[in-house]
PDB file of N, CA and C in Angstrom:
ATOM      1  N   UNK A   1    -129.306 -69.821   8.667  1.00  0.00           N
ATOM      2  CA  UNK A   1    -127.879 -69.655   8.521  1.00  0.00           C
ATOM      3  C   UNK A   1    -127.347 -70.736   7.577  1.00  0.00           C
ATOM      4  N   UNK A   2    -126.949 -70.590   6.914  1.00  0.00           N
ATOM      5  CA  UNK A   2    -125.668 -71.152   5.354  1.00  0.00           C
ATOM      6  C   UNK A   2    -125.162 -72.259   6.708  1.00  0.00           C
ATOM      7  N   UNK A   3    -124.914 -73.337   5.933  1.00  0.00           N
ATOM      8  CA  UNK A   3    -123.595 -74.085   6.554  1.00  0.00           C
ATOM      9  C   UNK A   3    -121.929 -73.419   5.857  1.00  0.00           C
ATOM     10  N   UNK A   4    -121.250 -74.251   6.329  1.00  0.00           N
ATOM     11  CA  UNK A   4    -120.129 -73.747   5.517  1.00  0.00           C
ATOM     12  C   UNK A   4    -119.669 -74.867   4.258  1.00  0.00           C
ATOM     13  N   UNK A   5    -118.991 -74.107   3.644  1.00  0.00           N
ATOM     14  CA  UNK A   5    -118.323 -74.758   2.939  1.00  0.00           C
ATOM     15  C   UNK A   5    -117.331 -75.494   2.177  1.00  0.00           C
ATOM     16  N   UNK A   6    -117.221 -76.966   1.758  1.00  0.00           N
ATOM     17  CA  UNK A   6    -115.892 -77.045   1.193  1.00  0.00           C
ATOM     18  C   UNK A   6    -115.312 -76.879   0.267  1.00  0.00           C
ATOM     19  N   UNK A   7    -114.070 -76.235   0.786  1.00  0.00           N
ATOM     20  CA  UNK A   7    -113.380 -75.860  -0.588  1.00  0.00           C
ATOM     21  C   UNK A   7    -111.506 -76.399  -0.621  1.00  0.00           C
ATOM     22  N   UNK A   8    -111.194 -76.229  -1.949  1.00  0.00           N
ATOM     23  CA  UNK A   8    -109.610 -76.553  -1.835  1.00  0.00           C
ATOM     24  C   UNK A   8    -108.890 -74.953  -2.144  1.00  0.00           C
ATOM     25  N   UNK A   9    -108.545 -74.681  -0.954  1.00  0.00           N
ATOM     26  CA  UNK A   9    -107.453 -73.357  -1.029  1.00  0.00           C
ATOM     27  C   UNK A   9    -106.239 -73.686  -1.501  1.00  0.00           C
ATOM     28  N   UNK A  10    -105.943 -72.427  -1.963  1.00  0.00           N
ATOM     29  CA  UNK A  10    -104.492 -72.892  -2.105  1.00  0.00           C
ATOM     30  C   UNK A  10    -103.527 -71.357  -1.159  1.00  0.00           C
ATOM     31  N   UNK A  11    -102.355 -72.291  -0.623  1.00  0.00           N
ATOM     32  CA  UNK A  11    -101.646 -71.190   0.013  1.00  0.00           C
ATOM     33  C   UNK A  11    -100.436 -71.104  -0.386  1.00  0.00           C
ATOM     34  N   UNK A  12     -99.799 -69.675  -0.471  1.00  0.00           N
ATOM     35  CA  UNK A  12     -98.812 -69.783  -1.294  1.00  0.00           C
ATOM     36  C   UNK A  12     -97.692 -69.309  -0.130  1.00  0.00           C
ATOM     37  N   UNK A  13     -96.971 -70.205  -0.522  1.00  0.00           N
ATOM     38  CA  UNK A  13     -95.643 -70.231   1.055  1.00  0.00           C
ATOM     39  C   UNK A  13     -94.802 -70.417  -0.493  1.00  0.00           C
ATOM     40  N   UNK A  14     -93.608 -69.430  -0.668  1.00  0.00           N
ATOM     41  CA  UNK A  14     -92.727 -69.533  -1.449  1.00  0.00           C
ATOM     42  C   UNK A  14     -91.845 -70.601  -1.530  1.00  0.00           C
ATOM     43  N   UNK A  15     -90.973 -70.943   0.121  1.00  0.00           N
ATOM     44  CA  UNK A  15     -90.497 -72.279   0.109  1.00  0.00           C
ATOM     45  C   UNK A  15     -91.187 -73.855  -0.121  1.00  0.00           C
ATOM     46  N   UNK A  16     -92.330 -73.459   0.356  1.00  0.00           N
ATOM     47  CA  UNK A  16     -93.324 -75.002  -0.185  1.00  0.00           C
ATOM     48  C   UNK A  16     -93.297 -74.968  -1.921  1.00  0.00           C
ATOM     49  N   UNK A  17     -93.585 -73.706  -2.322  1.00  0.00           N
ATOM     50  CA  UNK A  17     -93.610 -73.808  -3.547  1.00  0.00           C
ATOM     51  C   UNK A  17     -92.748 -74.755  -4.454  1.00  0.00           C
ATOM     52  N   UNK A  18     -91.219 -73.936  -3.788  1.00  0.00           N
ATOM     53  CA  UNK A  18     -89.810 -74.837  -4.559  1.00  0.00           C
ATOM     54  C   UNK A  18     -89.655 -76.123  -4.332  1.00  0.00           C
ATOM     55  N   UNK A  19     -90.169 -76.826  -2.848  1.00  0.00           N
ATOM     56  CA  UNK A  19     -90.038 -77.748  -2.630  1.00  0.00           C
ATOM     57  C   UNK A  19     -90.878 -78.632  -2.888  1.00  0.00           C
ATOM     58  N   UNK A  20     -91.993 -78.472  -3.494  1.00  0.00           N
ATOM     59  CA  UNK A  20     -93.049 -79.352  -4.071  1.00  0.00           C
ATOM     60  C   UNK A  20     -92.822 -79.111  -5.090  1.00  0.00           C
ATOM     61  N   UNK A  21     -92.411 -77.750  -5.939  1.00  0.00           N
ATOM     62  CA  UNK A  21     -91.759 -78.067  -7.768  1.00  0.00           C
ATOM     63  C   UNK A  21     -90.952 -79.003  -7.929  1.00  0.00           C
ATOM     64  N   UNK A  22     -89.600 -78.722  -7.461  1.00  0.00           N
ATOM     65  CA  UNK A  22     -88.565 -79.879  -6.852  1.00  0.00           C
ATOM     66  C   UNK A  22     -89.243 -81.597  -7.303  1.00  0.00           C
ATOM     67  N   UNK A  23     -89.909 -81.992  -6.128  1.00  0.00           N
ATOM     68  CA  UNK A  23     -90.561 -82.583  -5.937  1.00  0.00           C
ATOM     69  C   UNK A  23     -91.368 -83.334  -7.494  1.00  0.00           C
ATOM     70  N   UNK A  24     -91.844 -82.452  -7.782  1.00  0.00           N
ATOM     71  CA  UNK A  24     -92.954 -82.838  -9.054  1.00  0.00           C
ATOM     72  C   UNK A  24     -92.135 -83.250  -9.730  1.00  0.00           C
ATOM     73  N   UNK A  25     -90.959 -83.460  -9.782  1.00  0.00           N
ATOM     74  CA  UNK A  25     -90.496 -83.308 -11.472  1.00  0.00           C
ATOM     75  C   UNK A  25     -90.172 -85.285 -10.558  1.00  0.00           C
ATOM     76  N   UNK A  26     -90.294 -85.546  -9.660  1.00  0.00           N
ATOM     77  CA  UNK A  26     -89.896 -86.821  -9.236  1.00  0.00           C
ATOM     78  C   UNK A  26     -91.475 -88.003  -9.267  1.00  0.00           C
ATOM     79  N   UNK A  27     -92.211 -87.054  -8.843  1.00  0.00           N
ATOM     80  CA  UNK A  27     -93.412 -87.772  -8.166  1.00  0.00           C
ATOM     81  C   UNK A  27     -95.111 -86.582  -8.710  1.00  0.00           C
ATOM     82  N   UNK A  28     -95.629 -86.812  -9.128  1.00  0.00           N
ATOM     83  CA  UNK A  28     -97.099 -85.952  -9.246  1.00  0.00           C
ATOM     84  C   UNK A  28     -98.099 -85.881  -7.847  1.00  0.00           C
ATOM     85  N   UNK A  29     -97.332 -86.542  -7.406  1.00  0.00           N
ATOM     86  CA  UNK A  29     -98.368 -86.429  -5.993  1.00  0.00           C
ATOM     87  C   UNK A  29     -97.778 -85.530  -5.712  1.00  0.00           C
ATOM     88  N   UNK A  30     -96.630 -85.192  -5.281  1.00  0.00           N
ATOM     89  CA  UNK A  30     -96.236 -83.673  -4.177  1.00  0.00           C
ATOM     90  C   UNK A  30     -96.927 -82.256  -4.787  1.00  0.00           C
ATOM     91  N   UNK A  31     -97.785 -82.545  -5.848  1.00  0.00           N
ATOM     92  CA  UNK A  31     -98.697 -81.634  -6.047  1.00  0.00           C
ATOM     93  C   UNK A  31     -99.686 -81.233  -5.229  1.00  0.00           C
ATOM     94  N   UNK A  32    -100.060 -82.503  -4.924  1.00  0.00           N
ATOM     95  CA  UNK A  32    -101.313 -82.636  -3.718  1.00  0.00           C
ATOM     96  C   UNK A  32    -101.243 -82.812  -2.649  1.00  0.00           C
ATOM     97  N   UNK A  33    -100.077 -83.487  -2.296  1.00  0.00           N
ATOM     98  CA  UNK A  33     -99.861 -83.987  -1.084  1.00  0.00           C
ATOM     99  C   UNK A  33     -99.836 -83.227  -0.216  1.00  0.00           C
ATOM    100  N   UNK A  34     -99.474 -83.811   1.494  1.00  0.00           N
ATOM    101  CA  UNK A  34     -99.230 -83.621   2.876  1.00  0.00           C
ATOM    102  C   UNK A  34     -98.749 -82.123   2.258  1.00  0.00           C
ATOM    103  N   UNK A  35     -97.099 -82.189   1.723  1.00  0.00           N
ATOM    104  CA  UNK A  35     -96.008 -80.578   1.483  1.00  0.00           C
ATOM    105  C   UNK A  35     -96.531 -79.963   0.680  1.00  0.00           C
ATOM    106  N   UNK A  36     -97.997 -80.074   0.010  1.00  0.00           N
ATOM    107  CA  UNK A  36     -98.194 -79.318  -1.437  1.00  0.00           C
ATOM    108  C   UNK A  36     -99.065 -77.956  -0.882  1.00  0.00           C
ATOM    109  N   UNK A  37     -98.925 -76.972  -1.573  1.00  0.00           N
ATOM    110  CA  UNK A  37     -99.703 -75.786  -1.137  1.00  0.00           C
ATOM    111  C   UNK A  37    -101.338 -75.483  -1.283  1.00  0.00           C
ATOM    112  N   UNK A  38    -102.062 -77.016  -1.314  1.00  0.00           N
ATOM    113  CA  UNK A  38    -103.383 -76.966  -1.798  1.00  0.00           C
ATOM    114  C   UNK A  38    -104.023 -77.578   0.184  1.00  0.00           C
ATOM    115  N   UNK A  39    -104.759 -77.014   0.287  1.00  0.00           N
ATOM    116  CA  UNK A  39    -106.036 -77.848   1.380  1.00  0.00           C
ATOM    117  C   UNK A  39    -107.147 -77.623   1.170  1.00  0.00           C
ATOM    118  N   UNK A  40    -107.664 -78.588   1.690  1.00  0.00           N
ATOM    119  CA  UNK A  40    -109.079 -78.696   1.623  1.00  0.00           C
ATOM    120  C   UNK A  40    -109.995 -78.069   3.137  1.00  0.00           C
ATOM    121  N   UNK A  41    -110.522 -76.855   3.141  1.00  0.00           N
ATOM    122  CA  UNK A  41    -110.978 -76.498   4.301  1.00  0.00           C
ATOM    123  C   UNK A  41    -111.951 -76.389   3.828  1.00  0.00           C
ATOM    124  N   UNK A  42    -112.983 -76.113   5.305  1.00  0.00           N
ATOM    125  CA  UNK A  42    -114.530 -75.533   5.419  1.00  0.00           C
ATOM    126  C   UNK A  42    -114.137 -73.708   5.789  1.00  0.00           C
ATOM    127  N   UNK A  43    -114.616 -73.157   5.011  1.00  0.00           N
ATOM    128  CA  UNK A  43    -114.919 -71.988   4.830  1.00  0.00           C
ATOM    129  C   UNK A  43    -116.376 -71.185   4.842  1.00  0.00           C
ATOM    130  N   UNK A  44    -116.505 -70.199   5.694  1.00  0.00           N
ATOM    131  CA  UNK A  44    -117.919 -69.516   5.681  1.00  0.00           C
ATOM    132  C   UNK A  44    -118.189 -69.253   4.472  1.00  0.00           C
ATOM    133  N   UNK A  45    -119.837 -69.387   4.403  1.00  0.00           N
ATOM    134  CA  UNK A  45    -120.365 -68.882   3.420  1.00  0.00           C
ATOM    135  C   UNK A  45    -120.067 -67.527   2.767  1.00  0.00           C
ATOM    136  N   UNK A  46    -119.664 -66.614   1.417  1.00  0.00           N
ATOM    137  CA  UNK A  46    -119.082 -65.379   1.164  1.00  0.00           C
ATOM    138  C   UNK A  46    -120.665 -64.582   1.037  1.00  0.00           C
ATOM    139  N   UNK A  47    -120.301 -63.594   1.471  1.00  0.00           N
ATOM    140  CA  UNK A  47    -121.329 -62.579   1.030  1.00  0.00           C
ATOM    141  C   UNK A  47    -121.816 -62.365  -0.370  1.00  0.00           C
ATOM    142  N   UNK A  48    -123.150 -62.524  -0.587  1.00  0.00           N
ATOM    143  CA  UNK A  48    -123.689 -62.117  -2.143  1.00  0.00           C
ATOM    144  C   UNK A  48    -122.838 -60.637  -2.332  1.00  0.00           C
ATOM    145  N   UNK A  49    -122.462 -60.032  -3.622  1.00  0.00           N
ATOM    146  CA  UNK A  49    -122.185 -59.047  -3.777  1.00  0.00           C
ATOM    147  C   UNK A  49    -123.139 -57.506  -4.520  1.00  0.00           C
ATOM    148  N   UNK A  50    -124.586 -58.128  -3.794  1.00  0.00           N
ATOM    149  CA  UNK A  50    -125.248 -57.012  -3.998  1.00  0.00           C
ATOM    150  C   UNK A  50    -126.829 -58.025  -3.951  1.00  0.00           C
ATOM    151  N   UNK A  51    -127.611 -56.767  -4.198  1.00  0.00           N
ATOM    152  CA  UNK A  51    -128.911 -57.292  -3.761  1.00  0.00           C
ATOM    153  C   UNK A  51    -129.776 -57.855  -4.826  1.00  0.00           C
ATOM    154  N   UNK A  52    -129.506 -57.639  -6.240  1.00  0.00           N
ATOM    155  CA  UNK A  52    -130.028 -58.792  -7.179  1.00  0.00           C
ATOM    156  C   UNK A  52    -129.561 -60.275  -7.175  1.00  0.00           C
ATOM    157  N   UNK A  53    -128.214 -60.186  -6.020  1.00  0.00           N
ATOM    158  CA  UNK A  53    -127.282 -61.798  -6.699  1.00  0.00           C
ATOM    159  C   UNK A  53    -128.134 -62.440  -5.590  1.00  0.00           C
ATOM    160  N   UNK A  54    -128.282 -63.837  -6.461  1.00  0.00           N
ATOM    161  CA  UNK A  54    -129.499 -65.545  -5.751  1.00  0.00           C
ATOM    162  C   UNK A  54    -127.544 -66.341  -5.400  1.00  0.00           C
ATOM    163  N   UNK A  55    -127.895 -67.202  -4.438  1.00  0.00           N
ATOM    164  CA  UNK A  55    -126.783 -68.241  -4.350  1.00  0.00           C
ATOM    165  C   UNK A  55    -127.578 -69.189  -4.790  1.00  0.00           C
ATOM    166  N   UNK A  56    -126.577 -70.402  -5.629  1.00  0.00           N
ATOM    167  CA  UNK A  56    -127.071 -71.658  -6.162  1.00  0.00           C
ATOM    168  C   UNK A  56    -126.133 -72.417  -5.438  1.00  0.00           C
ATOM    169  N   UNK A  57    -126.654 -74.137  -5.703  1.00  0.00           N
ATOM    170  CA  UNK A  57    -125.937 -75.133  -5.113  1.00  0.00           C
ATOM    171  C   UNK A  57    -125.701 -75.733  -6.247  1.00  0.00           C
ATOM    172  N   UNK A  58    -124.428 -76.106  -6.888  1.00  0.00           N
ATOM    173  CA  UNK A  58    -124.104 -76.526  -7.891  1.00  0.00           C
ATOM    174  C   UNK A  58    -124.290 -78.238  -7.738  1.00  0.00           C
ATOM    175  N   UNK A  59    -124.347 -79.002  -8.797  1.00  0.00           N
ATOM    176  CA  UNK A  59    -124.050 -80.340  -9.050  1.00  0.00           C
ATOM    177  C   UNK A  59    -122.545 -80.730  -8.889  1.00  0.00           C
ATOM    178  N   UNK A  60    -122.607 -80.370 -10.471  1.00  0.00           N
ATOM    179  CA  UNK A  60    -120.920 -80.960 -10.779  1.00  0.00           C
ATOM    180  C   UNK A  60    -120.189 -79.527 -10.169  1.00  0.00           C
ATOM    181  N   UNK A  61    -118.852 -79.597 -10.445  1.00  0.00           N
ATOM    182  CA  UNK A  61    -117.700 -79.030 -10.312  1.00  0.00           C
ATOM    183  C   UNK A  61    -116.426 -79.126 -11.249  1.00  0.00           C
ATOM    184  N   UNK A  62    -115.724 -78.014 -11.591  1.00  0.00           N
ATOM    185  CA  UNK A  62    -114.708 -79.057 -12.560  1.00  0.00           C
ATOM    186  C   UNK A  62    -113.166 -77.527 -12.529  1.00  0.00           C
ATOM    187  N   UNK A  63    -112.421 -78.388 -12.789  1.00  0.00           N
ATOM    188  CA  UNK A  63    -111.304 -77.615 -12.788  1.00  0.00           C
ATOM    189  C   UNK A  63    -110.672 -77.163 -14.065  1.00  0.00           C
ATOM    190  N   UNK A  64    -110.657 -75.654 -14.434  1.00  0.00           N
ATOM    191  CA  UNK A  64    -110.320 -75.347 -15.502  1.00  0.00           C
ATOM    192  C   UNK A  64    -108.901 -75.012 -15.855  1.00  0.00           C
ATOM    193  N   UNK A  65    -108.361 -74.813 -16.887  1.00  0.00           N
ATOM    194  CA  UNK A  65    -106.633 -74.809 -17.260  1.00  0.00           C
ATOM    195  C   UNK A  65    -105.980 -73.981 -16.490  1.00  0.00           C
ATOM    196  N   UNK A  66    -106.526 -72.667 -15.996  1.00  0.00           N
ATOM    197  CA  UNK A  66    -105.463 -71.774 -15.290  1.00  0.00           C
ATOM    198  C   UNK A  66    -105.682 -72.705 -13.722  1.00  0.00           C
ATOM    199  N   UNK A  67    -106.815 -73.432 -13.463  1.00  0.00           N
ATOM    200  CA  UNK A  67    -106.656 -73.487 -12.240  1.00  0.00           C
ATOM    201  C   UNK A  67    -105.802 -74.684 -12.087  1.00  0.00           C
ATOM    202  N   UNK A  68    -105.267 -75.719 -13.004  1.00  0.00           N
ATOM    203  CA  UNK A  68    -104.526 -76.706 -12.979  1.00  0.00           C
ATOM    204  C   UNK A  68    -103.048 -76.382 -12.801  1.00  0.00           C
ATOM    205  N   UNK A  69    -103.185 -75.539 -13.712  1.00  0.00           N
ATOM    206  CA  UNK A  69    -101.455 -74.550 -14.013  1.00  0.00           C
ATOM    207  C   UNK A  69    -101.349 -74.470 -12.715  1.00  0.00           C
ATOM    208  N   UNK A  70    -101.941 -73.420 -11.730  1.00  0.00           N
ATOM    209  CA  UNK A  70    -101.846 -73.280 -10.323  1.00  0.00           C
ATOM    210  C   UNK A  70    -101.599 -74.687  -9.379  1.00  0.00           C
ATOM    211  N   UNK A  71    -102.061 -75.714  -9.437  1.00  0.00           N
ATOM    212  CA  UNK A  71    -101.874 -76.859  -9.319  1.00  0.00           C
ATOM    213  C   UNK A  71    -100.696 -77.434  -9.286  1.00  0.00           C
ATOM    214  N   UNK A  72    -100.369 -77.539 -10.703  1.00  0.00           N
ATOM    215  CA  UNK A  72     -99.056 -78.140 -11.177  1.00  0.00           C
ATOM    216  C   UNK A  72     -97.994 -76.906 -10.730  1.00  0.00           C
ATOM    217  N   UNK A  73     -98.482 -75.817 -10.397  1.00  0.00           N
ATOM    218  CA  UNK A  73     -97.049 -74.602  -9.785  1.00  0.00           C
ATOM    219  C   UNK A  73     -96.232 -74.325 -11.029  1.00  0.00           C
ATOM    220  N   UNK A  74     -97.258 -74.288 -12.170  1.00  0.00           N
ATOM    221  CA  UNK A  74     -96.148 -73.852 -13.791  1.00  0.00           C
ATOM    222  C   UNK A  74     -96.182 -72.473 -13.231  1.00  0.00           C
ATOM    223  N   UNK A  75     -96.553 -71.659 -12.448  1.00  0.00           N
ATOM    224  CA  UNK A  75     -96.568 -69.915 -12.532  1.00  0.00           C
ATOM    225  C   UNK A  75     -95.512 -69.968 -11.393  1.00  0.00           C
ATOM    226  N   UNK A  76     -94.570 -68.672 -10.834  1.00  0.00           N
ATOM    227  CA  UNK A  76     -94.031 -68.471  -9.760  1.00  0.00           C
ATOM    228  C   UNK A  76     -94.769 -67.824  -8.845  1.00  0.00           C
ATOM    229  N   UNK A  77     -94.580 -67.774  -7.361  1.00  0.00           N
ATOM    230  CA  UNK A  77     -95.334 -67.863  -6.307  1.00  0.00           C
ATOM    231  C   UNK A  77     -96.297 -65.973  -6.866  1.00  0.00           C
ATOM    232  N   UNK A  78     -95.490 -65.210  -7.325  1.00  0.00           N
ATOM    233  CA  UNK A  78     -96.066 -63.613  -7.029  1.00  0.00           C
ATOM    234  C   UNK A  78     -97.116 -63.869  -7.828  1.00  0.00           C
ATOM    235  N   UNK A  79     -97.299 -64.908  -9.399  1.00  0.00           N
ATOM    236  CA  UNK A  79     -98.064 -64.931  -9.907  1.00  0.00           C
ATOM    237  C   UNK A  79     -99.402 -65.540  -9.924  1.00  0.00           C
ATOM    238  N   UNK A  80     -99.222 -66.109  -8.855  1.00  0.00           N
ATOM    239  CA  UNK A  80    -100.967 -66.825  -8.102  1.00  0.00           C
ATOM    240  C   UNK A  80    -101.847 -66.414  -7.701  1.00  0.00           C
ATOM    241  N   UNK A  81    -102.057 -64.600  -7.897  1.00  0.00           N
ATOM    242  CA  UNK A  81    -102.868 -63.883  -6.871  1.00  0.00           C
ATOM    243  C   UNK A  81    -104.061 -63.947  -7.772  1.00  0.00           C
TER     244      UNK A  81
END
């Protein structure tokens, strides 16, 4: 059995949204912070999506431009899906 894993979700609560935009334009932490719409949970392993796919264990990790945008909350809440 897989352990689980960590990951940073993000949840999109419309009022957290405004109030951590709000927020940003004061401080860059309420991006991340306690009120920000990002956590860090353990999540089950996802199902391969078919019977040729191998799972790997990556090294590095890195965050790319749309996923920062999401971050920083430049999109409005409908547009995060």
């Amino acid at each position: 059995m897989l352990p689980a894993m960590r990951a940073i979700t993000f949840h999109i609560s419309t009022p957290r949204w405004f109030l951590c935009r709000g927020l940003g334009r004061f401080t860059k932490g309420a991006y991340w912070g306690r009120l920000s719409t990002l956590r860090l949970a353990d999540i089950p392993p996802q199902p391969l999506p078919g019977p040729g796919w191998v799972r790997l264990r990556p090294l590095l990790g890195g965050i790319c431009g749309t996923d920062l945008s999401h971050v920083l909350l430049q999109n409005p809440p409908g547009m995060c899906a």
